[in-house]
C-alpha atoms as a PDB file:
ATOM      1  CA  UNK A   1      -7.906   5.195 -18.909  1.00  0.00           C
ATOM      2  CA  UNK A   2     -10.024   2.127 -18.088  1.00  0.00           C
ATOM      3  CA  UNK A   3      -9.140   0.609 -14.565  1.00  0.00           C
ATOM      4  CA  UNK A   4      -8.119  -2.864 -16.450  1.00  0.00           C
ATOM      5  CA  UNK A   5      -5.511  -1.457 -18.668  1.00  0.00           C
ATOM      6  CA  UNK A   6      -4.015   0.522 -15.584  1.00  0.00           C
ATOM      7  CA  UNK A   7      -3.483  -2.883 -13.462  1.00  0.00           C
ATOM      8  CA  UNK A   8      -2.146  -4.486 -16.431  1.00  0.00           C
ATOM      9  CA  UNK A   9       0.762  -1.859 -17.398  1.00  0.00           C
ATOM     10  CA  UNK A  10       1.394  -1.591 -13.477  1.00  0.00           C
ATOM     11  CA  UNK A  11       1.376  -5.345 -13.223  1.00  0.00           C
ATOM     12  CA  UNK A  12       3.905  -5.414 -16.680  1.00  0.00           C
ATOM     13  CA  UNK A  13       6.058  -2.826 -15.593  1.00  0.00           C
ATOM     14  CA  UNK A  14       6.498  -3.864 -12.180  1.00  0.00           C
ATOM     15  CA  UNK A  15       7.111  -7.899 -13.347  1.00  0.00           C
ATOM     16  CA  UNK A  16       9.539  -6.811 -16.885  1.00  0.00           C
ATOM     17  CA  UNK A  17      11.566  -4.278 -14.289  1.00  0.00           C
ATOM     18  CA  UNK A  18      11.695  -6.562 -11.146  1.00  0.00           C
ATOM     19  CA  UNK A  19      13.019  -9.503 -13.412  1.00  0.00           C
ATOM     20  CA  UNK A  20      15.598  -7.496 -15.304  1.00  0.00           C
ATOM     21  CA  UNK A  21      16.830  -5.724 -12.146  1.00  0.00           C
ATOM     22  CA  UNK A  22      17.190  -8.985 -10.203  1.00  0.00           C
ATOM     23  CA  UNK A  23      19.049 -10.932 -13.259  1.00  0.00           C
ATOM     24  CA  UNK A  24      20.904  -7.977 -12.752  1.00  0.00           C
ATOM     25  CA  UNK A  25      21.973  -7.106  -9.358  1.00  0.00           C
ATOM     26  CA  UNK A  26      22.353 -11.158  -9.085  1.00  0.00           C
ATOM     27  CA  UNK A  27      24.886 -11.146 -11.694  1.00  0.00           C
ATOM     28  CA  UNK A  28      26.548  -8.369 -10.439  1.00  0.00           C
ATOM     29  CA  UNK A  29      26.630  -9.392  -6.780  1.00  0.00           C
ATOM     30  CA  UNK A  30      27.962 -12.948  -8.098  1.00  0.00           C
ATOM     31  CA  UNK A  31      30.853 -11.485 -10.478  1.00  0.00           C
ATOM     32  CA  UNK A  32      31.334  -8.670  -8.649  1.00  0.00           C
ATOM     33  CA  UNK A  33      31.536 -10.472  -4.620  1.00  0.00           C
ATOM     34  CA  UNK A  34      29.328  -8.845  -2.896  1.00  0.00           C
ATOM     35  CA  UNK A  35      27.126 -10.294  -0.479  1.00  0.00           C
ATOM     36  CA  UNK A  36      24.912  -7.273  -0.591  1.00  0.00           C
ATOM     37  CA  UNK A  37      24.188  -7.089  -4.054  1.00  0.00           C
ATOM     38  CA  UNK A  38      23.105 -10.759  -3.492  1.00  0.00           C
ATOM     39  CA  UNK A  39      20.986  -9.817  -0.909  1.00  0.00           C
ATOM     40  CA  UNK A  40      19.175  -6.920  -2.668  1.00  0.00           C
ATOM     41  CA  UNK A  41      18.426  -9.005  -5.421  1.00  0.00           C
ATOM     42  CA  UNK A  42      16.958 -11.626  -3.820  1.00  0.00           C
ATOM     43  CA  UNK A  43      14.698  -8.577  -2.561  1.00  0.00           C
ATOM     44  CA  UNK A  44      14.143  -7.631  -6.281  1.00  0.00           C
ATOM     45  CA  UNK A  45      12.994 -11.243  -6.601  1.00  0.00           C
ATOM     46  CA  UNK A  46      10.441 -11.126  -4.077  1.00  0.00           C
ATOM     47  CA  UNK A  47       8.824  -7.926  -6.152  1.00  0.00           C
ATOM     48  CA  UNK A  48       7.982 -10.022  -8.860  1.00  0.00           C
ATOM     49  CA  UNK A  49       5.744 -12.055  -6.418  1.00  0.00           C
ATOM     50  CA  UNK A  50       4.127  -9.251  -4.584  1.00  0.00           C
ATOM     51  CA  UNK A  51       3.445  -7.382  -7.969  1.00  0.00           C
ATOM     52  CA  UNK A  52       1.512 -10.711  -9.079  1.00  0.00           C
ATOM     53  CA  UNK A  53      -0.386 -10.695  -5.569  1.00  0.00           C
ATOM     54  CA  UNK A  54      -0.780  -7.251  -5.960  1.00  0.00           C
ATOM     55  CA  UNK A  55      -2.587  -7.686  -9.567  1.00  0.00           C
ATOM     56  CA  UNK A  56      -4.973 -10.751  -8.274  1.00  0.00           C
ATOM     57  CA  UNK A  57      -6.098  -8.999  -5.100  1.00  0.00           C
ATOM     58  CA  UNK A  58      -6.777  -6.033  -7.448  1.00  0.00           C
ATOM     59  CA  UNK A  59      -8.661  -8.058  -9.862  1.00  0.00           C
ATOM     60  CA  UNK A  60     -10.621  -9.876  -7.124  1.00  0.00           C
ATOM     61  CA  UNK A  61     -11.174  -6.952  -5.373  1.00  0.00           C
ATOM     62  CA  UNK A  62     -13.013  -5.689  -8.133  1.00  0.00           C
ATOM     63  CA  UNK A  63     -15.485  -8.412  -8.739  1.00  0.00           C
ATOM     64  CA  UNK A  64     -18.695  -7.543  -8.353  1.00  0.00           C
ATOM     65  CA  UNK A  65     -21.255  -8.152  -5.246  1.00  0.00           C
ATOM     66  CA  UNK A  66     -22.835 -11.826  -5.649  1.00  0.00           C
ATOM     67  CA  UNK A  67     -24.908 -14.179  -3.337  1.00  0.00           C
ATOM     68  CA  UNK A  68     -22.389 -15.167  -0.954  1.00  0.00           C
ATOM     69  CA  UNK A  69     -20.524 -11.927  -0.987  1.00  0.00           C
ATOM     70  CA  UNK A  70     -23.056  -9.181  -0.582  1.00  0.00           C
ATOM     71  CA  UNK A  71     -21.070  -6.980   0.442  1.00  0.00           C
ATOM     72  CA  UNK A  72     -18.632  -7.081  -2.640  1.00  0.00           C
ATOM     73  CA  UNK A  73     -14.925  -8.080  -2.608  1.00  0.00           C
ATOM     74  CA  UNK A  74     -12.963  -5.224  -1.473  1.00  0.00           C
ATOM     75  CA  UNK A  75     -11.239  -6.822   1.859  1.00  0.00           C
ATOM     76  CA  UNK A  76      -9.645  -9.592  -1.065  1.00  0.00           C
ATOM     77  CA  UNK A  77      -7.114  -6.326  -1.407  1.00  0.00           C
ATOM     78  CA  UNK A  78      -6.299  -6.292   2.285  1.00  0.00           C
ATOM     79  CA  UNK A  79      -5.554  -9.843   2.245  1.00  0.00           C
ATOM     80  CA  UNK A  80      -2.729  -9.479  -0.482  1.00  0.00           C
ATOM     81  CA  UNK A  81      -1.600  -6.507   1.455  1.00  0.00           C
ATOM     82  CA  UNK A  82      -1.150  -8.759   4.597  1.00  0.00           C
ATOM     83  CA  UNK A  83       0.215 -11.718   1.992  1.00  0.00           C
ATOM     84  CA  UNK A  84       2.866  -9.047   0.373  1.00  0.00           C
ATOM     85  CA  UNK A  85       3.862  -7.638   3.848  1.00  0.00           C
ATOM     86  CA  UNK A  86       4.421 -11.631   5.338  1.00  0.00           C
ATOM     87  CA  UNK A  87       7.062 -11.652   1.956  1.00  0.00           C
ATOM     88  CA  UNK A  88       8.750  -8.893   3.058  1.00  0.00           C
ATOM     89  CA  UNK A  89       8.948  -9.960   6.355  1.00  0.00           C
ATOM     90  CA  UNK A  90      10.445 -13.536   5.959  1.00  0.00           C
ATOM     91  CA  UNK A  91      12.870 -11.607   3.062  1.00  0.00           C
ATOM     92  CA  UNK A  92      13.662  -9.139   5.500  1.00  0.00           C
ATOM     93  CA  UNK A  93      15.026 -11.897   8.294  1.00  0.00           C
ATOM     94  CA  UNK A  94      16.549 -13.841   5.651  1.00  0.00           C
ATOM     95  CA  UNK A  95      18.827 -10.804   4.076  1.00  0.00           C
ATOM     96  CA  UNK A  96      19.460 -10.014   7.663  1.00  0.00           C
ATOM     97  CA  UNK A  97      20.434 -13.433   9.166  1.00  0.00           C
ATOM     98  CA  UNK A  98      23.162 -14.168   5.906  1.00  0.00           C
ATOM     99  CA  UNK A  99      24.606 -10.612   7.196  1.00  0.00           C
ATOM    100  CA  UNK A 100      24.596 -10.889  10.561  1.00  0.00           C
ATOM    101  CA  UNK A 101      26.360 -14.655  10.429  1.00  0.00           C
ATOM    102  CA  UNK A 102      29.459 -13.201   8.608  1.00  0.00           C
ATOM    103  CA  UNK A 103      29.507 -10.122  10.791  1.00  0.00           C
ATOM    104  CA  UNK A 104      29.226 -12.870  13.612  1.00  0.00           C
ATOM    105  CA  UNK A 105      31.967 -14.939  12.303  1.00  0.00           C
ATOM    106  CA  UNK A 106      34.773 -12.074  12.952  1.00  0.00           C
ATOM    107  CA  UNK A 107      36.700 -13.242   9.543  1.00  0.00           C
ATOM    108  CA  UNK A 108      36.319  -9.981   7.805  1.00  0.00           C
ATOM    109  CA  UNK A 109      39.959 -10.701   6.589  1.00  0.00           C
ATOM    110  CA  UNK A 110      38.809 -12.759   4.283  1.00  0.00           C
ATOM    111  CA  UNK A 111      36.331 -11.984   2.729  1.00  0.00           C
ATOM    112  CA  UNK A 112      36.652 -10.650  -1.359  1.00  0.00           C
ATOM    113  CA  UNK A 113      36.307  -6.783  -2.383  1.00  0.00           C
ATOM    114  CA  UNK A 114      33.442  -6.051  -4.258  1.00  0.00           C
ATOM    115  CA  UNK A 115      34.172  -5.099  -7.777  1.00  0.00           C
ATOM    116  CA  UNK A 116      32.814  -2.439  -9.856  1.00  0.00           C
ATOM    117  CA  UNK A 117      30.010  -3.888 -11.725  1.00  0.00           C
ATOM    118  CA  UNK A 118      28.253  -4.261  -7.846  1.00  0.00           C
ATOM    119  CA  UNK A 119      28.341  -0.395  -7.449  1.00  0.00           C
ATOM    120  CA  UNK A 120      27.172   0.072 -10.759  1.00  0.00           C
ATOM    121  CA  UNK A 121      23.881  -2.302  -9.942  1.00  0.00           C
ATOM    122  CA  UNK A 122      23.531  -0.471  -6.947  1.00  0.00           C
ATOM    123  CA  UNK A 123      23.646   3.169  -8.407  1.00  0.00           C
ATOM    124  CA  UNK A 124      21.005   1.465 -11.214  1.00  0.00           C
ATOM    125  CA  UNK A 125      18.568  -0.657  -8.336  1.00  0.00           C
ATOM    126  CA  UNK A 126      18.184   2.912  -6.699  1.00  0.00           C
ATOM    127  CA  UNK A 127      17.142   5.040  -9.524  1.00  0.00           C
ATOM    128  CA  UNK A 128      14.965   2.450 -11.464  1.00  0.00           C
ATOM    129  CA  UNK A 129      12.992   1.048  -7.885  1.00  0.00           C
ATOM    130  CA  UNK A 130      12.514   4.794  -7.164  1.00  0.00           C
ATOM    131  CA  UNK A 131      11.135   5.236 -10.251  1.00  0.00           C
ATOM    132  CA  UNK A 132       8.799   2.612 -10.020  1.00  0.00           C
ATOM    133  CA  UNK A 133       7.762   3.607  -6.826  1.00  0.00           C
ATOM    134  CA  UNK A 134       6.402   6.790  -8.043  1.00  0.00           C
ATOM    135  CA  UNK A 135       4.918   5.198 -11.017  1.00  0.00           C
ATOM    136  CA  UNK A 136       2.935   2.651  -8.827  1.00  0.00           C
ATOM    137  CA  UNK A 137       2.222   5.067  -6.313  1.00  0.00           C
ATOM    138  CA  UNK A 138       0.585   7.554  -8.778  1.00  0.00           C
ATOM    139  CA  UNK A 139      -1.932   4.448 -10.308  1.00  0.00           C
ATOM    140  CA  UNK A 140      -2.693   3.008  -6.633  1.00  0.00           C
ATOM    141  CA  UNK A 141      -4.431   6.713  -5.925  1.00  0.00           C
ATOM    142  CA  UNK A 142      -5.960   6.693  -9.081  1.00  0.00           C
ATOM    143  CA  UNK A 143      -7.581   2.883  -8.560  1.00  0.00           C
ATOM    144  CA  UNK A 144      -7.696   3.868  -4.699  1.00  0.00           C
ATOM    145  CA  UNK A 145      -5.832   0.267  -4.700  1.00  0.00           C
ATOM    146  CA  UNK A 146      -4.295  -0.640  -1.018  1.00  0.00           C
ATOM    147  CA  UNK A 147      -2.558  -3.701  -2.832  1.00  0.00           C
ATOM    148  CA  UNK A 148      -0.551  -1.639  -5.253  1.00  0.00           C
ATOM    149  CA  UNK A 149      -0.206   0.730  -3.137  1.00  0.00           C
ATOM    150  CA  UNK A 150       2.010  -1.660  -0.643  1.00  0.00           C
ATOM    151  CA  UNK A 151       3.429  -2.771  -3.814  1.00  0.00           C
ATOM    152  CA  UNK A 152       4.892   0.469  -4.523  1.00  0.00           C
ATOM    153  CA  UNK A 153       6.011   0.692  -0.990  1.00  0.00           C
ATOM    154  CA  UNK A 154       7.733  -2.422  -1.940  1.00  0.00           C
ATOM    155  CA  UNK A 155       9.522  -1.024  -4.754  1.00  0.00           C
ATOM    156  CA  UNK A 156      10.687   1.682  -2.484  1.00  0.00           C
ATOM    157  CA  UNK A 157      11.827  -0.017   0.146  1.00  0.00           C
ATOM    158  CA  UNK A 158      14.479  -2.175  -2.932  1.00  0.00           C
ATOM    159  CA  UNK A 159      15.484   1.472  -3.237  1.00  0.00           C
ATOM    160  CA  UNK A 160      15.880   2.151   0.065  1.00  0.00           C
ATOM    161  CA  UNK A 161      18.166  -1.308   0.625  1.00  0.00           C
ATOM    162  CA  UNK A 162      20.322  -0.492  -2.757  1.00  0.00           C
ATOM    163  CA  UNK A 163      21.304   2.639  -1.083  1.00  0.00           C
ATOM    164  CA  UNK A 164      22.735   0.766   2.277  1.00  0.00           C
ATOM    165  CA  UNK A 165      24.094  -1.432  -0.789  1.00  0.00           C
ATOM    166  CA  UNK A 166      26.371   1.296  -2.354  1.00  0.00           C
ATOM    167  CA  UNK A 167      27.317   2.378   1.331  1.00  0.00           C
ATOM    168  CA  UNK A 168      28.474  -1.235   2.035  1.00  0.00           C
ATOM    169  CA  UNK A 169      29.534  -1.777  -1.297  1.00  0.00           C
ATOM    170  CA  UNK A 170      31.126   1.685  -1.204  1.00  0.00           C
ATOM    171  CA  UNK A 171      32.855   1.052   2.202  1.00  0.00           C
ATOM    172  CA  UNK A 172      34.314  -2.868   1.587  1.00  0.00           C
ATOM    173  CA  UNK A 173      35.912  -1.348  -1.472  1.00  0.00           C
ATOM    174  CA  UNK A 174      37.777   1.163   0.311  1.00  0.00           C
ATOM    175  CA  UNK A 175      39.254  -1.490   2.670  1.00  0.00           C
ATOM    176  CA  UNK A 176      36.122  -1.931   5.166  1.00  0.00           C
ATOM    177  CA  UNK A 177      35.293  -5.870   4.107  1.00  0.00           C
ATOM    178  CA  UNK A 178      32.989  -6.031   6.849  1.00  0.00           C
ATOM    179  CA  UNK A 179      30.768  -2.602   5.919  1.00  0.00           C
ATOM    180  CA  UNK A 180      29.435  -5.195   2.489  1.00  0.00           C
ATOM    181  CA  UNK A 181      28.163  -7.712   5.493  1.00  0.00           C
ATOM    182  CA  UNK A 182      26.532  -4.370   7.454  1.00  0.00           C
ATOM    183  CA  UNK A 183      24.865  -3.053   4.485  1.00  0.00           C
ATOM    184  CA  UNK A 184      22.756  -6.602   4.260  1.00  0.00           C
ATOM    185  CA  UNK A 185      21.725  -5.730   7.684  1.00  0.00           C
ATOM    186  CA  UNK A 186      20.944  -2.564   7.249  1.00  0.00           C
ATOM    187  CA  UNK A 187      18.582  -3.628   4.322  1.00  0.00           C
ATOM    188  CA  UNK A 188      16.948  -6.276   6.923  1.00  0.00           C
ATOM    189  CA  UNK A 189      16.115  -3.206   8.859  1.00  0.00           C
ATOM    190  CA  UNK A 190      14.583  -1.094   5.777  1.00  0.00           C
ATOM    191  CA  UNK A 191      12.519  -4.375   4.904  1.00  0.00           C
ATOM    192  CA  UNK A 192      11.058  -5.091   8.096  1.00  0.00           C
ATOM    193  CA  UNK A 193      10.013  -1.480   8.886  1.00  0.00           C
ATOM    194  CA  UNK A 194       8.063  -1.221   5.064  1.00  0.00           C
ATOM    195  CA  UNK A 195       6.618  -5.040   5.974  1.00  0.00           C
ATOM    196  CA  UNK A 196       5.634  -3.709   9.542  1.00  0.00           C
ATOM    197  CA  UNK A 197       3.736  -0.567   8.201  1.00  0.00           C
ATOM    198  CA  UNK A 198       2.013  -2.651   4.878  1.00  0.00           C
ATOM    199  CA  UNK A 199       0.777  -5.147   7.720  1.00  0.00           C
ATOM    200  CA  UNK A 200      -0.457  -2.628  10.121  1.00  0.00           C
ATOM    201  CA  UNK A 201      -2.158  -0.871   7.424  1.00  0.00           C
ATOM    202  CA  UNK A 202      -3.813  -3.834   6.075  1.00  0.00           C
ATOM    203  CA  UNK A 203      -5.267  -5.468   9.351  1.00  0.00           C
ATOM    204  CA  UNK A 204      -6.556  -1.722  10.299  1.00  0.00           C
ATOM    205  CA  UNK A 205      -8.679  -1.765   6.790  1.00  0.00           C
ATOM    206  CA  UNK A 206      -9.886  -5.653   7.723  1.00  0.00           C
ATOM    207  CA  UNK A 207     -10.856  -4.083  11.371  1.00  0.00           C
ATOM    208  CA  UNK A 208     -13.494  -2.015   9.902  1.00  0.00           C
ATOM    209  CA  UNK A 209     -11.689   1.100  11.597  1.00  0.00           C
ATOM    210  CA  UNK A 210     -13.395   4.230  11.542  1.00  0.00           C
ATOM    211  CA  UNK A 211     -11.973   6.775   9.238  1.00  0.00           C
ATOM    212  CA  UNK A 212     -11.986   9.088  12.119  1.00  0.00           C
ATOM    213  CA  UNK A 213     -13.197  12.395  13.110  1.00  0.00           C
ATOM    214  CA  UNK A 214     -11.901  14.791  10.162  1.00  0.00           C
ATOM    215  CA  UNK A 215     -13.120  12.617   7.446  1.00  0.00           C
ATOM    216  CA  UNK A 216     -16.207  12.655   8.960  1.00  0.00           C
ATOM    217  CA  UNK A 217     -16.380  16.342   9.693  1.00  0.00           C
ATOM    218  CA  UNK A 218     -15.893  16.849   6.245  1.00  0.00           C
ATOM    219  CA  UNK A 219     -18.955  14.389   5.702  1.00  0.00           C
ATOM    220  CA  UNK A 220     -21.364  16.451   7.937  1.00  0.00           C
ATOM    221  CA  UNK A 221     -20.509  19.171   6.410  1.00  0.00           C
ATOM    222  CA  UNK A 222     -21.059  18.810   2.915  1.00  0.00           C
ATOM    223  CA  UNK A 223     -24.083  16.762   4.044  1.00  0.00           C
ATOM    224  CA  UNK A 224     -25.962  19.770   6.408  1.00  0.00           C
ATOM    225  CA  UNK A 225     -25.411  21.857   3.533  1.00  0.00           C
ATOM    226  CA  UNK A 226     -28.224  19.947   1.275  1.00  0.00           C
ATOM    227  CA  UNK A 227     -31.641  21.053   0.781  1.00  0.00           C
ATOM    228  CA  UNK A 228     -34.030  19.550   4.030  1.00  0.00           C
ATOM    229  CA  UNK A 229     -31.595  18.709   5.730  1.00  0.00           C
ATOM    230  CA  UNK A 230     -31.963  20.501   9.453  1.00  0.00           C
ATOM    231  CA  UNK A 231     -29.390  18.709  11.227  1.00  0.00           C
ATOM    232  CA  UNK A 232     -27.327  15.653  11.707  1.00  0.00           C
ATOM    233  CA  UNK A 233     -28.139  13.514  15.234  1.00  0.00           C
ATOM    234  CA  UNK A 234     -25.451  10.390  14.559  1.00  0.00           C
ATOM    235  CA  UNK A 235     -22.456   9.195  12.230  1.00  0.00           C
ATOM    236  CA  UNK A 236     -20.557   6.426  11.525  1.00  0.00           C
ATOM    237  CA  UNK A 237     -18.181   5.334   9.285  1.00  0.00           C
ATOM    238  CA  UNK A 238     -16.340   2.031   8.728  1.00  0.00           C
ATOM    239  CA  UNK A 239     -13.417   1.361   6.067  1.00  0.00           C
ATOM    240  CA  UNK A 240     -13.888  -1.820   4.087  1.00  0.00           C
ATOM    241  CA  UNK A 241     -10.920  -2.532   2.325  1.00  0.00           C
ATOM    242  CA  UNK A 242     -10.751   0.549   0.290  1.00  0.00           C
ATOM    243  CA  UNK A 243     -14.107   1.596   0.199  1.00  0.00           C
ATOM    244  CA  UNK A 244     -15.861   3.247   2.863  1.00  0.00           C
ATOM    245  CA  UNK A 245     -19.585   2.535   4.758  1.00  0.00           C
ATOM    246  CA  UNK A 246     -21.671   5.298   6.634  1.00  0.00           C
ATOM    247  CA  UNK A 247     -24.737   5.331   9.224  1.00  0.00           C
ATOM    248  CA  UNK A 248     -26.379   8.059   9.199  1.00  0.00           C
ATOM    249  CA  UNK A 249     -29.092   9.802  10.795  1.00  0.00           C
ATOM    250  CA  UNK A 250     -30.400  12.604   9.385  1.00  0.00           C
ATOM    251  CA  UNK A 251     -33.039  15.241  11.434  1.00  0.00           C
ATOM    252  CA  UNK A 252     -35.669  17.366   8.805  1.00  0.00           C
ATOM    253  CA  UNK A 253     -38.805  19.247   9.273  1.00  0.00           C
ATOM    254  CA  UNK A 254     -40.755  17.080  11.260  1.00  0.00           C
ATOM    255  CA  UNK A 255     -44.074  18.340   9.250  1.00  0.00           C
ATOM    256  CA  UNK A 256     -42.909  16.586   6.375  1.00  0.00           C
ATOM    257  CA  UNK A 257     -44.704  13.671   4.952  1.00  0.00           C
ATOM    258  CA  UNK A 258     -42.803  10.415   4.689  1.00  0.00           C
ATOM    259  CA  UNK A 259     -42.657  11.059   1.304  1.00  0.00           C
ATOM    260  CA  UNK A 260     -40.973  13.994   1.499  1.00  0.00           C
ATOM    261  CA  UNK A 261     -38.620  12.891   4.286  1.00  0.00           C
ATOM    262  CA  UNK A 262     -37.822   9.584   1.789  1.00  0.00           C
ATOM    263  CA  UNK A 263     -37.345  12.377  -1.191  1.00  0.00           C
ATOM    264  CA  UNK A 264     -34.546  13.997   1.163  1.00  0.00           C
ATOM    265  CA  UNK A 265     -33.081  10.948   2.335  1.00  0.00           C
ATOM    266  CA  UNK A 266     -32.710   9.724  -1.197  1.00  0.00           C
ATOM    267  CA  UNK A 267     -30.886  13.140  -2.716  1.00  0.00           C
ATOM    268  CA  UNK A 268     -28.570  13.060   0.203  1.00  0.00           C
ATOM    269  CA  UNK A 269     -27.602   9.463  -0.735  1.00  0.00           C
ATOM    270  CA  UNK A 270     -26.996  10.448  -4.208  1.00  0.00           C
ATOM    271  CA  UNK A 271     -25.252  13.412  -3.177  1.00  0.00           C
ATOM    272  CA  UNK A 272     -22.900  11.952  -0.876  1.00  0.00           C
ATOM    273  CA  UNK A 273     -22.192   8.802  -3.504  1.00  0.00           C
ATOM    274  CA  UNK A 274     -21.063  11.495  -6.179  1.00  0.00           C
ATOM    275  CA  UNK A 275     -19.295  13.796  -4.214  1.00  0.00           C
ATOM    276  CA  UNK A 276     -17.327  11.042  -1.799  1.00  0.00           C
ATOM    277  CA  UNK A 277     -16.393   8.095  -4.674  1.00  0.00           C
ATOM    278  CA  UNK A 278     -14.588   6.392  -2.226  1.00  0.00           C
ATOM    279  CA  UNK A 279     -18.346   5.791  -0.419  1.00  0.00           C
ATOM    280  CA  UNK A 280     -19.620   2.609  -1.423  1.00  0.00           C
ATOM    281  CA  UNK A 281     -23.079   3.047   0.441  1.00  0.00           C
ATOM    282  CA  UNK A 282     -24.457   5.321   2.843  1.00  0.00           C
ATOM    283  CA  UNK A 283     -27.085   4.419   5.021  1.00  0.00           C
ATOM    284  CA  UNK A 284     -29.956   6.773   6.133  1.00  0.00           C
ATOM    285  CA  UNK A 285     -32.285   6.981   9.280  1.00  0.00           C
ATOM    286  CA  UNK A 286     -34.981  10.202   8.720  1.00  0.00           C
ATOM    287  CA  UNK A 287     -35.114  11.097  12.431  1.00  0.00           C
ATOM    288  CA  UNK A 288     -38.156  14.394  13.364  1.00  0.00           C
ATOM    289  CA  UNK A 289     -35.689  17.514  13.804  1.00  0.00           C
ATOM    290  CA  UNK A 290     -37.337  19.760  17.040  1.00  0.00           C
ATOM    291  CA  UNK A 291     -36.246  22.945  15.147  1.00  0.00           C
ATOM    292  CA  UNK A 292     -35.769  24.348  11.824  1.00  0.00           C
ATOM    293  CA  UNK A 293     -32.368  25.105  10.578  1.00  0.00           C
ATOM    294  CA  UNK A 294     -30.954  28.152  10.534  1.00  0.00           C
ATOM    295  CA  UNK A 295     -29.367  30.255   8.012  1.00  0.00           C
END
């Protein structure tokens, strides 16, 4: 499947269910009282925004290199990251300041039972936001996306608030009033925590942080393996958005010609490019090795 059609049925699936679910849960947290269905779907509303911010920066992101970008687009993916994790964030104070201010206000007394319908939406909100977080998930590997990939963290983390939801919903109806304002804090806490980890994630990628020492033991490996290669003297390797750069110096027979050490140098760059797609571009530096390698 071609990488367009994949961000438009994620895009349509996550914008059709986010809309439905919120008309939803809003309904139901209207008819049936409950501040906490209110809550969660004004969390199901923000989805529909981060799934469009998630389908531009992938989009974008995919451009190709051009004059003033010669590097390509990639980081455009990192900054709708950091855009859908600042939405989750100021959702995640909001739902959390409306139940905190009734919790605050000591009247538990009076406020309405939830009916029915609102444990119904929640039981609904959990299974169909799980559901698209494992549908998400599974296409953000696939397109190596970090955008969709915090977009499916956002559909988990409406999964994770409809289950303090039912608890609250769950608890007001058997007498508790007060557990329906404790639930929306509760889901304050789930949102913040998913908006904390999106944002750490995404300023990491935009820090061009190294993708540490396994990754690129695995690298030397595969890459001392290859025909003339003797040795490696240096690596480095930078994440850009979600493709990866590499320095690299390489030792070989220092009897070679340059053309022979260029020849080398060129079918480890291949080599590497096919066998790691997340690589973008590896650069090489031919350095004289003192010995030959060993087998």
């Amino acid at each position: 499947m071609e990488e367009k059609t994949i961000i438009r049925r994620i895009t349509a699936v996550g914008i059709s269910g986010n809309i439905v679910l919120t008309a939803f849960k809003l309904f139901a947290g209207i008819y049936g009282k409950s501040s906490a269905m209110v809550s969660d779907a004004v969390h199901s509303l923000s989805d529909v925004f981060a799934t469009l911010i998630a389908f531009l920066g992938a989009v974008l992101a995919k451009r190709p290199a051009d004059e003033q970008h010669p590097y390509g687009h990639e980081r455009v993916e990192c900054v709708a990251s950091i855009i859908l994790g600042l939405i989750l964030l100021i959702t995640g104070l909001g739902v959390g300041k409306a139940g905190l201010s009734v919790i605050l206000s000591g009247h538990y007394e009076t406020l309405a039972t939830p009916g029915v319908i609102a444990l119904v939406a929640a039981v609904v909100s959990i299974a169909t936001k799980e559901g698209m977080y494992w549908y998400t998930r599974h296409y953000a590997k696939i397109l190596n996306s970090p955008a969709f990939m915090a977009d499916a963290w956002h559909h988990r983390s409406d999964a994770l608030s409809s289950i303090g939801s039912l608890i609250g919903i769950g608890g007001s109806m058997l007498g508790f009033h007060v557990m329906d304002s404790v639930a929306s804090v509760i889901i304050c806490f789930f949102i913040l925590k998913v908006s904390y980890d999106i944002l750490k994630d995404a300023i990491q990628n935009m820090m061009d942080e190294s993708c540490g020492p396994e990754y690129e033991k695995t690298l030397c490996d595969f890459i001392t393996g290859l025909d003339g290669v003797d040795g490696i003297d240096a690596v480095q390797s930078r994440r850009f958005g979600n493709k990866v750069y590499i320095d690299l110096e390489i030792a070989v027979d220092g009897q070679k010609t340059v053309i022979e050490g260029h020849d080398i140098a060129e079918r480890v760059h291949e080599q590497v490019e096919q066998r790691f797609h997340e690589i973008k571009h590896i650069m090489i530096h031919v350095n004289p090795a003192k010995s030959q390698k060993t087998t």
